[in-house]
N, C-alpha and C. Protein backbone atom coordinates (compact mmCIF):
# COMPACT_ATOMS: atom_id res chain seq x y z
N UNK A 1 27.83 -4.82 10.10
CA UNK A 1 26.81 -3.81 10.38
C UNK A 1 26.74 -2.82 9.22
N UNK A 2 25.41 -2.54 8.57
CA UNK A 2 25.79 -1.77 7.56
C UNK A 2 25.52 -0.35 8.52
N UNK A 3 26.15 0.27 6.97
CA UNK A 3 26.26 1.95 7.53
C UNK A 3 25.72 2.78 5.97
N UNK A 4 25.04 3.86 6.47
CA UNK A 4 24.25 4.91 5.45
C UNK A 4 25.33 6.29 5.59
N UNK A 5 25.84 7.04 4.43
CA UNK A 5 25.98 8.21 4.70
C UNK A 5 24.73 8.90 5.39
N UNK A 6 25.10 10.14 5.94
CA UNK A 6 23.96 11.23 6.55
C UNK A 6 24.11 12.17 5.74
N UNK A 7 22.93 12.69 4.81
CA UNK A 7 23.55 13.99 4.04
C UNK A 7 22.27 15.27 4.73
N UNK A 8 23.08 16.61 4.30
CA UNK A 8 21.87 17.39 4.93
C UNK A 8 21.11 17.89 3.71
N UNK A 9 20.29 19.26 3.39
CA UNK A 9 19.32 19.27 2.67
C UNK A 9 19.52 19.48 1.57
N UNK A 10 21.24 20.04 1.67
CA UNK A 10 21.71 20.44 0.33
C UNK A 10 22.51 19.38 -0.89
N UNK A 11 22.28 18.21 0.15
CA UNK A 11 22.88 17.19 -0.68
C UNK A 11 24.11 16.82 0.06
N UNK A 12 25.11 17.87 1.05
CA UNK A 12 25.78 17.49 1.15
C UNK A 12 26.49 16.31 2.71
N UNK A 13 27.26 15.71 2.69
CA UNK A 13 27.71 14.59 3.25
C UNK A 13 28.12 15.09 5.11
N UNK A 14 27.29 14.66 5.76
CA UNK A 14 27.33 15.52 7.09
C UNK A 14 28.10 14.71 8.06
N UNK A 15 27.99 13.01 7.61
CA UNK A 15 28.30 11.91 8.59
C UNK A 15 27.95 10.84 8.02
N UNK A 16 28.61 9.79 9.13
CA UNK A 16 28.30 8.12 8.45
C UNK A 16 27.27 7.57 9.79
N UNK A 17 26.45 6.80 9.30
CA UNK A 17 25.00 6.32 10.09
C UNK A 17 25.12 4.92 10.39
N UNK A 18 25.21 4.12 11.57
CA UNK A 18 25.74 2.90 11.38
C UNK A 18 24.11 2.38 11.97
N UNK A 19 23.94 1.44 11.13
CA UNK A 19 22.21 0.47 10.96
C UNK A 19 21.96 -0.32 11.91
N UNK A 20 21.48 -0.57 12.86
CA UNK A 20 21.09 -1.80 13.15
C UNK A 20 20.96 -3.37 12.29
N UNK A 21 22.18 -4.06 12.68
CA UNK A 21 21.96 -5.56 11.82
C UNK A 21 20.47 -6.29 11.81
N UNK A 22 19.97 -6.17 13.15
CA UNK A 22 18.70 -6.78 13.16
C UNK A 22 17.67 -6.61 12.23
N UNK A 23 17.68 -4.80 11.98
CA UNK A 23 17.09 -4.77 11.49
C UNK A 23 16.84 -4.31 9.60
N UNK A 24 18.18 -3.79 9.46
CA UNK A 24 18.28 -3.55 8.11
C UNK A 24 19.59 -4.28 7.41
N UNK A 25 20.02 -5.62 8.16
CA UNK A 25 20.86 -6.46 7.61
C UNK A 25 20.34 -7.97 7.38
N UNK A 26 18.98 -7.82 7.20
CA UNK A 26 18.36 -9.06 7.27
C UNK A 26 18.17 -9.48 5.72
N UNK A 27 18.37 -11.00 5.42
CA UNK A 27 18.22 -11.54 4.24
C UNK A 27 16.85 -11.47 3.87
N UNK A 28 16.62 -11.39 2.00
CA UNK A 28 15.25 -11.47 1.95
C UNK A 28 14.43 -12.37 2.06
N UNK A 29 13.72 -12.45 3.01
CA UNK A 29 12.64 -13.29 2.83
C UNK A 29 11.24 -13.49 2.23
N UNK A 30 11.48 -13.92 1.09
CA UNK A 30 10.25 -13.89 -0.30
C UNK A 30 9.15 -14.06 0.25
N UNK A 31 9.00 -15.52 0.87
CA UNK A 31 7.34 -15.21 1.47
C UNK A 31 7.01 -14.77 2.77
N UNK A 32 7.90 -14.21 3.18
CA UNK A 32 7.16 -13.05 4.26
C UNK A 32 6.68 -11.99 3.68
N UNK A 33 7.45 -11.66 2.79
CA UNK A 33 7.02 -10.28 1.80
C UNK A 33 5.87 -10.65 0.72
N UNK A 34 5.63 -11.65 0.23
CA UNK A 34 4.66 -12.35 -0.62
C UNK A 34 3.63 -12.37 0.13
N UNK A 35 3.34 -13.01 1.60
CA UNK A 35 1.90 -12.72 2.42
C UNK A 35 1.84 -11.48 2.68
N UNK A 36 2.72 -10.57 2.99
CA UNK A 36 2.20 -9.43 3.67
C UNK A 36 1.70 -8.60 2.74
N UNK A 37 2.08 -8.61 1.69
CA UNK A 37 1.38 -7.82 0.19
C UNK A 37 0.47 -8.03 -0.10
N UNK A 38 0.22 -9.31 -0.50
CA UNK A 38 -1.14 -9.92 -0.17
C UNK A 38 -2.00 -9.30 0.37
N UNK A 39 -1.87 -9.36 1.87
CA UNK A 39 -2.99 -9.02 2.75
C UNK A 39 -3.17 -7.51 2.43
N UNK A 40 -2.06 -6.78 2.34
CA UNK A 40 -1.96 -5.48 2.24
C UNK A 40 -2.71 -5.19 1.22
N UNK A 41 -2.74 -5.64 -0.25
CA UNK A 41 -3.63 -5.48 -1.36
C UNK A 41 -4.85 -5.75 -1.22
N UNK A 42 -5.26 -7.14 -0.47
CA UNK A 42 -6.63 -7.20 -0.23
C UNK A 42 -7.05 -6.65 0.13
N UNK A 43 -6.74 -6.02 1.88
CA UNK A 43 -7.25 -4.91 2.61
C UNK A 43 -7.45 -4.01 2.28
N UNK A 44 -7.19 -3.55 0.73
CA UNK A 44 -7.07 -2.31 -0.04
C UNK A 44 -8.41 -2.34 -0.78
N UNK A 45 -9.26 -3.60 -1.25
CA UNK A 45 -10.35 -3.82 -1.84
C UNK A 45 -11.53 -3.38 -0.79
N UNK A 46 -12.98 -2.67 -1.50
CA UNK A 46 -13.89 -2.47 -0.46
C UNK A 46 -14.97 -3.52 -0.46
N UNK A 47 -15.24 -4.57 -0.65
CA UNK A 47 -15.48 -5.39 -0.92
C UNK A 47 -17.35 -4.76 -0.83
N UNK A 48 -17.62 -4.24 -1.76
CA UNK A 48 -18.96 -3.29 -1.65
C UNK A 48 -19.74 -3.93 -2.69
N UNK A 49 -19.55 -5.01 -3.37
CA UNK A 49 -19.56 -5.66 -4.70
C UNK A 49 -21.55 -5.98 -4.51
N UNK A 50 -22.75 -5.74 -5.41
CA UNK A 50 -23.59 -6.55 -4.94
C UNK A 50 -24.39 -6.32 -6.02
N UNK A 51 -24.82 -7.61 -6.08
CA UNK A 51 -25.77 -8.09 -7.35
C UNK A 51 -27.40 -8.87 -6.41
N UNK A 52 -28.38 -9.06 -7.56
CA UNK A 52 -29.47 -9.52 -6.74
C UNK A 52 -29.88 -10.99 -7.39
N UNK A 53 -29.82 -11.97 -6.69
CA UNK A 53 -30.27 -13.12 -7.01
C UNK A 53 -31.56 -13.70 -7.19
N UNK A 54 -31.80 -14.85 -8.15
CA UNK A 54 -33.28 -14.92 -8.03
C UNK A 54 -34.49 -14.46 -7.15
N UNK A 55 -34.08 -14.90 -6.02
CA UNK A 55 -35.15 -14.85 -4.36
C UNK A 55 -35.24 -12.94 -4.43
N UNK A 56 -33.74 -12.35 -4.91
CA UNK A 56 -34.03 -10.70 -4.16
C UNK A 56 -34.53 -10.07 -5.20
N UNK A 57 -34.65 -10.51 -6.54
CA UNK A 57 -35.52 -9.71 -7.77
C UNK A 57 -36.56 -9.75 -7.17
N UNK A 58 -37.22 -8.42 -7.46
CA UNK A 58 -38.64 -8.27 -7.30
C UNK A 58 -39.37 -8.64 -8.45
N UNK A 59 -40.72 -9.12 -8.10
CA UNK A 59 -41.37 -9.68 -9.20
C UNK A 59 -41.34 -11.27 -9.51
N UNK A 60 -41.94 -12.07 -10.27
CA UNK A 60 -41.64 -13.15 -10.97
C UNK A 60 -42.10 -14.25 -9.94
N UNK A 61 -43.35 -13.94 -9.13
CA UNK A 61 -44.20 -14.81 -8.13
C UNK A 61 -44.81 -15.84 -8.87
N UNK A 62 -45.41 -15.82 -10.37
CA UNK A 62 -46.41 -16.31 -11.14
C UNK A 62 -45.52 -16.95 -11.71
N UNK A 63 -46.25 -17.85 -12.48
CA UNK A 63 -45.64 -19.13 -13.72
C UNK A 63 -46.09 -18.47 -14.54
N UNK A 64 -45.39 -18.31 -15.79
CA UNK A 64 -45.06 -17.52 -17.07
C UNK A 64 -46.75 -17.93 -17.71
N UNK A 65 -46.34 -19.57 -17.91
CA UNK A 65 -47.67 -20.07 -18.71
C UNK A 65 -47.48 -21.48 -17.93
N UNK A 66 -48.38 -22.05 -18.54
CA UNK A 66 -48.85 -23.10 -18.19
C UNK A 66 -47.53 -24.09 -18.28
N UNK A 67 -47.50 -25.64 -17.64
CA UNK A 67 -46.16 -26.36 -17.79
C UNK A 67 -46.20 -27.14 -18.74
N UNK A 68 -47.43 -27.68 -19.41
CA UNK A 68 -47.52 -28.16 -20.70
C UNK A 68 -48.61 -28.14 -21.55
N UNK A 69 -48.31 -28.55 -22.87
CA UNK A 69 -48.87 -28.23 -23.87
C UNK A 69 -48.87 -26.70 -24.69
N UNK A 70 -48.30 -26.13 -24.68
CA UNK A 70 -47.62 -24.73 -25.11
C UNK A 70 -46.90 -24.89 -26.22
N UNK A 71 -46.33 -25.86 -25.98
CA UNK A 71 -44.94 -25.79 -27.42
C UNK A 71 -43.95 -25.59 -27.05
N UNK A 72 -43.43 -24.09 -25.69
CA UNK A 72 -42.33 -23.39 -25.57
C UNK A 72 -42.08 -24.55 -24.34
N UNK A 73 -40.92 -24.02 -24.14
CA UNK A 73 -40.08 -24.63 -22.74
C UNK A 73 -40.47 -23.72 -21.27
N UNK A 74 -40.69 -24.85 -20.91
CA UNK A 74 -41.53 -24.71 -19.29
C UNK A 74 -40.48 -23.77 -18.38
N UNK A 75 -41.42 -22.56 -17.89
CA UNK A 75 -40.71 -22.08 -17.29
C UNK A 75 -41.47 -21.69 -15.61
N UNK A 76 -40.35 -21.59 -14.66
CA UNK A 76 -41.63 -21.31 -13.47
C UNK A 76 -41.70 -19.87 -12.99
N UNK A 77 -40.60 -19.11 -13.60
CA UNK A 77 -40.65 -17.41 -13.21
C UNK A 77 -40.15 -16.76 -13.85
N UNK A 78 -40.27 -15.56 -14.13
CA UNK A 78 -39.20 -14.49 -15.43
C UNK A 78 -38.41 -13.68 -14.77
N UNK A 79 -38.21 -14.07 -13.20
CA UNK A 79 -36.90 -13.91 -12.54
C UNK A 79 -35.61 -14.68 -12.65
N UNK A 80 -36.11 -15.92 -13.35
CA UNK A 80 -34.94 -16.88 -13.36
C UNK A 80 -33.76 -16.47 -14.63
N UNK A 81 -32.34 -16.79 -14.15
CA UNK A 81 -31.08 -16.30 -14.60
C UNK A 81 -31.53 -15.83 -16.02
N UNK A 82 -32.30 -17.02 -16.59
CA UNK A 82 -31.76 -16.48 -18.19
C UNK A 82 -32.95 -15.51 -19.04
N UNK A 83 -33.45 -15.07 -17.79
CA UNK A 83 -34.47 -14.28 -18.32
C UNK A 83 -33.78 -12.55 -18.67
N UNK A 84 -34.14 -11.82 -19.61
CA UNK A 84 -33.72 -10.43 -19.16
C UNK A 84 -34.51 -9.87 -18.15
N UNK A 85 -33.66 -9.27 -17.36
CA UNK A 85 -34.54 -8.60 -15.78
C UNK A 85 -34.67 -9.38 -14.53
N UNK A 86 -33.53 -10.96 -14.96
CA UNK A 86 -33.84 -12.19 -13.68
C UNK A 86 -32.70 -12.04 -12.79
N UNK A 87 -32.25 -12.70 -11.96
CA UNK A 87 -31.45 -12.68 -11.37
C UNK A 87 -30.39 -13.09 -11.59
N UNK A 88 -29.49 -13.20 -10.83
CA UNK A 88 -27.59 -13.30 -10.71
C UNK A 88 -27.68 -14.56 -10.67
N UNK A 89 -26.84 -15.69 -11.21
CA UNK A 89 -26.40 -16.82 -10.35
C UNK A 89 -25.09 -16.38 -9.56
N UNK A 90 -25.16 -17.06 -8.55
CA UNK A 90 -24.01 -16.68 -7.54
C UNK A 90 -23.72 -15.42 -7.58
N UNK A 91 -24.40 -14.42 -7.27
CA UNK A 91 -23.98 -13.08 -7.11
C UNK A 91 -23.48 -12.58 -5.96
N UNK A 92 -22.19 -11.56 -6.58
CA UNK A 92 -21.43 -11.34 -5.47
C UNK A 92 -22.62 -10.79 -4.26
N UNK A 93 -22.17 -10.85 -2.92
CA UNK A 93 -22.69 -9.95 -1.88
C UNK A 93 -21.89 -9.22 -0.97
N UNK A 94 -21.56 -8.03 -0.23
CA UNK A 94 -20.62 -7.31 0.65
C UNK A 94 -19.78 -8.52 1.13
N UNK A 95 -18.53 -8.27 1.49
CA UNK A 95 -17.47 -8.79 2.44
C UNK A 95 -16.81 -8.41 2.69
N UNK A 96 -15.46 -8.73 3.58
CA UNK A 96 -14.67 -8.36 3.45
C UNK A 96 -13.53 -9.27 3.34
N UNK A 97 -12.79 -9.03 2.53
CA UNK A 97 -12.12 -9.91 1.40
C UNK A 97 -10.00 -9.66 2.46
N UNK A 98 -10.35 -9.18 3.41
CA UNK A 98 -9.25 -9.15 4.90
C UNK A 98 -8.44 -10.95 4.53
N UNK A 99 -6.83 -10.67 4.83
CA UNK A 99 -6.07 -11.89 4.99
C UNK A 99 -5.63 -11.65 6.11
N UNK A 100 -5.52 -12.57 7.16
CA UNK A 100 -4.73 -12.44 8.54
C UNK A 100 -3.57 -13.15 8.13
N UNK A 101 -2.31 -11.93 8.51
CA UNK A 101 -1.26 -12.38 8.77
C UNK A 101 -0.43 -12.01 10.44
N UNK A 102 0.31 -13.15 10.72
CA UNK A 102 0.93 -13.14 12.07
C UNK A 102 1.77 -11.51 11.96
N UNK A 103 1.26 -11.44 13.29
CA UNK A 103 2.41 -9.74 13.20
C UNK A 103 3.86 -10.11 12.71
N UNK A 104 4.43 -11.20 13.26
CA UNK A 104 5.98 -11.60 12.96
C UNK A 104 6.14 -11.30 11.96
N UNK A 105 5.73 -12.04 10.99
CA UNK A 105 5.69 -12.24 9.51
C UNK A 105 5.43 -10.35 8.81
N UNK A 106 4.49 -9.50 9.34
CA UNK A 106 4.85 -8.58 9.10
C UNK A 106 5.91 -8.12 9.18
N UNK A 107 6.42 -7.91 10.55
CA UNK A 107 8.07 -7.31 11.07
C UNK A 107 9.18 -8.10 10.44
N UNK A 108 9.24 -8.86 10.16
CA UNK A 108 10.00 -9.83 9.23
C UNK A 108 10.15 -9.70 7.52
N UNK A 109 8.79 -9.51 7.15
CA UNK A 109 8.50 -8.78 5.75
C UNK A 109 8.94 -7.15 5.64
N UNK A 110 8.82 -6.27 6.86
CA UNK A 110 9.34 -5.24 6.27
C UNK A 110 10.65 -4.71 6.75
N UNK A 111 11.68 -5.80 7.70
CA UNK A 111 13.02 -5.61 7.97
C UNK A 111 13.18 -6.56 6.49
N UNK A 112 12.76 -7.40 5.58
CA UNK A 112 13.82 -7.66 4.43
C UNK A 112 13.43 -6.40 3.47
N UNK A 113 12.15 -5.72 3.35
CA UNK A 113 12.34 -4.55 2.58
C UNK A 113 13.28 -4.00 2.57
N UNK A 114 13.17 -3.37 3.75
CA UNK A 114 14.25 -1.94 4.02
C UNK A 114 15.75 -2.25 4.05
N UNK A 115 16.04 -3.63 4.37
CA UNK A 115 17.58 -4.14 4.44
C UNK A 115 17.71 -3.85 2.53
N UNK A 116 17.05 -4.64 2.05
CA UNK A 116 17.08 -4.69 0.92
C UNK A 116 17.27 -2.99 -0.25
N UNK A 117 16.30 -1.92 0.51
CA UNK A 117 16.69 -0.90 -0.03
C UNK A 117 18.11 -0.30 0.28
N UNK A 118 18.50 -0.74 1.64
CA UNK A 118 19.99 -0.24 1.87
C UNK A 118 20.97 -1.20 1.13
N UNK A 119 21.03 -2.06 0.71
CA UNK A 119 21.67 -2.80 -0.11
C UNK A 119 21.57 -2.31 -1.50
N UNK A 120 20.60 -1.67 -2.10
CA UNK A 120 20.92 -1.61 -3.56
C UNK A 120 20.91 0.26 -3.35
N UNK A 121 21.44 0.33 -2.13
CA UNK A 121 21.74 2.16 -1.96
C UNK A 121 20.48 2.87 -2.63
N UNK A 122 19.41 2.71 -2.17
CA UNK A 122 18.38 3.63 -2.36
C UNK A 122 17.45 3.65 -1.12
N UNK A 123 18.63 3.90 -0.14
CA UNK A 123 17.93 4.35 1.16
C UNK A 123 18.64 6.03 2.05
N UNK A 124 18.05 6.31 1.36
CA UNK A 124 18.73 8.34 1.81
C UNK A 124 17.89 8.50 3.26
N UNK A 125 19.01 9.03 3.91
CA UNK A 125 18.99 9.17 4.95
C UNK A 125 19.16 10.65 5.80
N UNK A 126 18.85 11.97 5.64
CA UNK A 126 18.87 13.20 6.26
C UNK A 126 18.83 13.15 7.69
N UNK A 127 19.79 14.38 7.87
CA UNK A 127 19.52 14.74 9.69
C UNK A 127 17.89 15.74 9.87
N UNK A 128 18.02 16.00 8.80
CA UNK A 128 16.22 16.69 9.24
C UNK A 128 15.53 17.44 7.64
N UNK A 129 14.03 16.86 7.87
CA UNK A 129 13.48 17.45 6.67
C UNK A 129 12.68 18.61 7.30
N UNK A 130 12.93 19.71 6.70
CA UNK A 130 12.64 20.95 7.13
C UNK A 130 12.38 22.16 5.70
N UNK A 131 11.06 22.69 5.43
CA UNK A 131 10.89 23.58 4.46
C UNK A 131 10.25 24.56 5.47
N UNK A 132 10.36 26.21 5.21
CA UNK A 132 10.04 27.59 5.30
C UNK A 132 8.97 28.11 4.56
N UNK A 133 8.76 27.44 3.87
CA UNK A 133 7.19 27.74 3.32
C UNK A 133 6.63 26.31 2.15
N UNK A 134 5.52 25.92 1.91
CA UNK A 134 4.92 24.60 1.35
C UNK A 134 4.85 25.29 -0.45
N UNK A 135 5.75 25.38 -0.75
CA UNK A 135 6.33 25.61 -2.25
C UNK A 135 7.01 24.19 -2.52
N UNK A 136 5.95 23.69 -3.87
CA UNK A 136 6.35 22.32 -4.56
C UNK A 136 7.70 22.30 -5.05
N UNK A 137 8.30 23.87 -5.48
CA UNK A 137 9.16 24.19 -6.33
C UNK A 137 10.60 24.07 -4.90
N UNK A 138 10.09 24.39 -3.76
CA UNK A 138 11.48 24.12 -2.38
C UNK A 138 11.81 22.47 -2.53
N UNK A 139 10.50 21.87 -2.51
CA UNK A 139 10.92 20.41 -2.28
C UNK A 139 11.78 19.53 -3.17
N UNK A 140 10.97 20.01 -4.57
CA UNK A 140 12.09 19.45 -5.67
C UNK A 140 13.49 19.99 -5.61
N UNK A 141 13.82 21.56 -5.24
CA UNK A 141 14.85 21.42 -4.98
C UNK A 141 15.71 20.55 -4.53
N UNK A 142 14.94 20.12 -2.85
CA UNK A 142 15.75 18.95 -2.24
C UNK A 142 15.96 17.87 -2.33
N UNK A 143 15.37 17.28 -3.53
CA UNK A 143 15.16 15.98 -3.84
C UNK A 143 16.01 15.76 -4.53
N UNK A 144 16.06 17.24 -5.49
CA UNK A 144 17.24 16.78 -6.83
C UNK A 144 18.63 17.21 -5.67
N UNK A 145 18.70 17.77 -5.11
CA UNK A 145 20.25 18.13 -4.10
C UNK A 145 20.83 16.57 -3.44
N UNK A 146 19.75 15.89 -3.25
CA UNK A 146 20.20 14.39 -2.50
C UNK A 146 19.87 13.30 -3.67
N UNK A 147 19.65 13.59 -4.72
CA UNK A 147 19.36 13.01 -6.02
C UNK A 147 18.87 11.86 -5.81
N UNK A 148 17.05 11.95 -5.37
CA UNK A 148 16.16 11.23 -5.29
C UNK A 148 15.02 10.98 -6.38
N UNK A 149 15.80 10.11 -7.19
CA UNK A 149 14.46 9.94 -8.72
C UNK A 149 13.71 8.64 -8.44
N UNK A 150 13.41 8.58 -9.75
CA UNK A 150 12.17 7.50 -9.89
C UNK A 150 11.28 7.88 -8.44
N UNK A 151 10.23 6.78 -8.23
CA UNK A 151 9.11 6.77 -7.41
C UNK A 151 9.74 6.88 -5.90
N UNK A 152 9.46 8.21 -5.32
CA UNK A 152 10.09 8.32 -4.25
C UNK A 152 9.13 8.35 -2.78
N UNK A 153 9.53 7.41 -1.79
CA UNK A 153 8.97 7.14 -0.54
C UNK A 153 9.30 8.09 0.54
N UNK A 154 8.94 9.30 0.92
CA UNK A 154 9.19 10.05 2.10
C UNK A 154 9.06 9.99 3.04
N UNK A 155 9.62 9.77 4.51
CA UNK A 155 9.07 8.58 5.57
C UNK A 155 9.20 9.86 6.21
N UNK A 156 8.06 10.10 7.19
CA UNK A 156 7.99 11.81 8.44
C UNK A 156 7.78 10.84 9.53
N UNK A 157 8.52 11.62 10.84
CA UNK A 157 8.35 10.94 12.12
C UNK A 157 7.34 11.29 12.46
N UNK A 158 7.32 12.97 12.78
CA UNK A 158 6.24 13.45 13.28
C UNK A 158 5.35 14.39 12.14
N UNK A 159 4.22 15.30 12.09
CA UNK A 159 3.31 15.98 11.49
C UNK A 159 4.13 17.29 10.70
N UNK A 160 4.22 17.16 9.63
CA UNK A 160 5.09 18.01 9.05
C UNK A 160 4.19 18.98 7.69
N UNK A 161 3.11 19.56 8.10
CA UNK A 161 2.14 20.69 7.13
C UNK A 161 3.43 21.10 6.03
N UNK A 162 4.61 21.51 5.97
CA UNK A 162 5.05 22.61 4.99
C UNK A 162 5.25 21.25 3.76
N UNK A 163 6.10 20.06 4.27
CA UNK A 163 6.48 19.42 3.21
C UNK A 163 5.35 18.39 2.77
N UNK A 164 4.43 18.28 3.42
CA UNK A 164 3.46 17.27 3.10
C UNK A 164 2.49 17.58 2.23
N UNK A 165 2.56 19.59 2.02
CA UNK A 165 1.86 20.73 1.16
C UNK A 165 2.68 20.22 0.02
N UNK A 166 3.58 20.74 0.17
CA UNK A 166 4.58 20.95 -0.68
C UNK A 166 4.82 19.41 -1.87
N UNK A 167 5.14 18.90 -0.89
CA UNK A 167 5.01 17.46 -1.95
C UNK A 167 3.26 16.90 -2.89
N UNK A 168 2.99 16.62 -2.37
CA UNK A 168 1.17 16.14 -2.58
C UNK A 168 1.31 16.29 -4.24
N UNK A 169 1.41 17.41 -4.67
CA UNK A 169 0.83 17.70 -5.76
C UNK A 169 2.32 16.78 -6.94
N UNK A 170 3.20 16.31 -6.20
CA UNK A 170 4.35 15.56 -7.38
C UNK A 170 3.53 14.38 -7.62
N UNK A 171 3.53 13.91 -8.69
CA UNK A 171 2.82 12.37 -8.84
C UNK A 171 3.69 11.08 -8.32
N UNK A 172 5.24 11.55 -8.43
CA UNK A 172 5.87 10.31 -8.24
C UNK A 172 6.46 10.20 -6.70
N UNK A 173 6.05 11.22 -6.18
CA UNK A 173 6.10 11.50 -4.75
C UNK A 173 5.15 11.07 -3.52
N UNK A 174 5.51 9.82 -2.70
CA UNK A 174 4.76 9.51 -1.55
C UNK A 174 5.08 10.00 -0.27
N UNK A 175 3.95 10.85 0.58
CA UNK A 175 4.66 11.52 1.78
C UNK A 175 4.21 10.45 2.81
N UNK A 176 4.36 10.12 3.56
CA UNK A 176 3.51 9.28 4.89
C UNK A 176 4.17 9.04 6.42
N UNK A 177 3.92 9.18 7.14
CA UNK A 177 3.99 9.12 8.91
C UNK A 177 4.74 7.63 8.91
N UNK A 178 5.24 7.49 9.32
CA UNK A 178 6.22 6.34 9.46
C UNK A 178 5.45 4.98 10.34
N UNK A 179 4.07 5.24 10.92
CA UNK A 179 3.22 4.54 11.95
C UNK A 179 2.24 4.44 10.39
N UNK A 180 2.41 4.21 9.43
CA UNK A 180 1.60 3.92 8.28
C UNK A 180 2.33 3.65 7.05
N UNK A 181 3.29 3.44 7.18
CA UNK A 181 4.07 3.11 6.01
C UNK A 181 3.57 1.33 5.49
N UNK A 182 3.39 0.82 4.69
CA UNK A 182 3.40 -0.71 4.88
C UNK A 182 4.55 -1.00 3.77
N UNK A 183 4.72 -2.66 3.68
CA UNK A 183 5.36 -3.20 2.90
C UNK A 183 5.50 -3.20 1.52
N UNK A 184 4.09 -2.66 1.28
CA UNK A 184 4.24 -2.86 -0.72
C UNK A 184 4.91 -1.53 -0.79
N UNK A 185 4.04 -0.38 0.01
CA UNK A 185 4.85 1.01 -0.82
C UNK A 185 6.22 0.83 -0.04
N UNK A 186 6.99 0.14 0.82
CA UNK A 186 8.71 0.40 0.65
C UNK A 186 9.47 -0.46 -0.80
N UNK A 187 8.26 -1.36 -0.99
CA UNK A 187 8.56 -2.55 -1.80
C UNK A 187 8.15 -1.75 -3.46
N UNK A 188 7.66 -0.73 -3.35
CA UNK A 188 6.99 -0.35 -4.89
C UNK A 188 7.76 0.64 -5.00
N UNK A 189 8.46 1.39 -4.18
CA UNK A 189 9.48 3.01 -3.97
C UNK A 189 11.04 2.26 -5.11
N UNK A 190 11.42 3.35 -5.69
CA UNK A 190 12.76 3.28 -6.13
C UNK A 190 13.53 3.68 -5.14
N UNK A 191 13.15 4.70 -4.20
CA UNK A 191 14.21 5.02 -3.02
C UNK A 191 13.02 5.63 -2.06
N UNK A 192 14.08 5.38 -1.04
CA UNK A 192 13.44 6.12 0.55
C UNK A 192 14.02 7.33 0.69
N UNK A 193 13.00 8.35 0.99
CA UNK A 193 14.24 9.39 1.72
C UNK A 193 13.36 9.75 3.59
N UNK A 194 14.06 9.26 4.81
CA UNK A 194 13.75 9.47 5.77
C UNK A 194 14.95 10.25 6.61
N UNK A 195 14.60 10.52 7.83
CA UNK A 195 15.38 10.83 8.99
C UNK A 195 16.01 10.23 9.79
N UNK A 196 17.03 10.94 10.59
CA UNK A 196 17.57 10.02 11.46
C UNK A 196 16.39 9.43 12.95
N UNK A 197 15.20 10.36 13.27
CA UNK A 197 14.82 9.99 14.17
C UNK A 197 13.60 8.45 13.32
N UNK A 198 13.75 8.14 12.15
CA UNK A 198 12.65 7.79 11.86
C UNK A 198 13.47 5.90 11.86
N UNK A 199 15.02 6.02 11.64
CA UNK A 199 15.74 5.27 11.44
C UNK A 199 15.40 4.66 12.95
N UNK A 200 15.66 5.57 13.81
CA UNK A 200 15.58 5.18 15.24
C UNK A 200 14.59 4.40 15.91
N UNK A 201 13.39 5.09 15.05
CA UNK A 201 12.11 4.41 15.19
C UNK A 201 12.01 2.74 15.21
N UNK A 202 12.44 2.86 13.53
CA UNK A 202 12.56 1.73 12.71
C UNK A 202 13.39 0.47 13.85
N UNK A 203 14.71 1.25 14.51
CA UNK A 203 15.57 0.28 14.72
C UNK A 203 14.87 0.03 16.35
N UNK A 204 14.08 0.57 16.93
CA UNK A 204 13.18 0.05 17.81
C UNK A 204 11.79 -0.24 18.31
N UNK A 205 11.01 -0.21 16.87
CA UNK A 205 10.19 -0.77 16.74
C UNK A 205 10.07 -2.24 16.06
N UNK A 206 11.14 -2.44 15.37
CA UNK A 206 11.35 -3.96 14.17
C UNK A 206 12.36 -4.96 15.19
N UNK A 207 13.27 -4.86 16.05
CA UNK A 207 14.17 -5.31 17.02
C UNK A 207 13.20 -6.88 17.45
């Protein structure tokens, strides 16, 4: 069963956190995590894409000129592709560019994340994130006290205005509700820093 220290805001060592095996002792599984990114990236596209094809150009009802005896090459409209001002071949039109994946395969893709961040120890774990006023300059404090670098993932149970102020404006800083977290950003984070109630979450919502 693995286990996380608990540190509090100051960095320092409050307790030991013992994990759920189910859910953060699980081996990685590449293509569970390979579809769910996937879908996750696609779903990220607005698929708003649109061009106009011969039929939707306006104009180009008439035959240019005549079909023979001209000299030039016969043409039947100055909507067609290779005209300037003609239409698209195969032009994109709206979609939505959505991959269905089985929920399993989600819950499966993001218990090998998170096992995986507790394995290479870049899963910080606090008894509570708590700031007194939404100063960018409080939060970095706490980040550097539990020495959270590179691209950092902040997981909130519930609605938290001071630190969600407070953070926003770091670039390498992601704040998000734990009912919206997905797989690429645990998978794109150098470290997590969450709570114990969020662990709890985790260990009974992924079960």
């Amino acid at each position: 069963m693995p286990n996380v220290q608990l540190l509090n805001q100051q960095g320092a060592v409050i307790g030991e956190l013992q994990l759920s095996e189910e859910v953060f002792g699980v081996p990685v599984h590449q293509q569970a995590i390979f579809d769910a990114v996937v879908a996750e990236r696609a779903g990220m596209r607005q698929g708003t894409q649109k061009a106009k094809t011969r039929a939707e150009v306006r104009g180009g009802g008439r035959k240019p000129w005549r079909q023979k005896g001209t000299g030039r090459a016969r043409q039947g409209t100055i909507r067609a592709p290779q005209w300037r001002g003609g239409g698209v071949v195969f032009a994109p039109t709206p979609r939505s560019h959505a991959i269905k994946v089985n929920k399993k395969v989600v819950r499966l893709a993001m218990k090998s994340v998170l096992s995986e961040k507790v394995r290479e120890n870049a899963f910080i774990v606090l008894d509570k994130i708590e700031l007194d006023n939404f100063k960018t300059k409080s939060f970095v404090e706490v980040l550097n006290n539990i020495k959270a670098d590179g691209k950092v993932l902040v997981v909130l149970n519930d609605a938290n205005p001071n630190v969600e102020l407070a953070g926003r404006n770091l670039p390498n800083v992601i704040i998000h509700n734990v009912n919206h977290i997905s797989v690429y950003q645990v998978l794109n984070a150098d470290c997590m820093v969450l709570t114990q109630d969020v662990v709890s979450h985790y260990e009974e919502v992924l079960k």
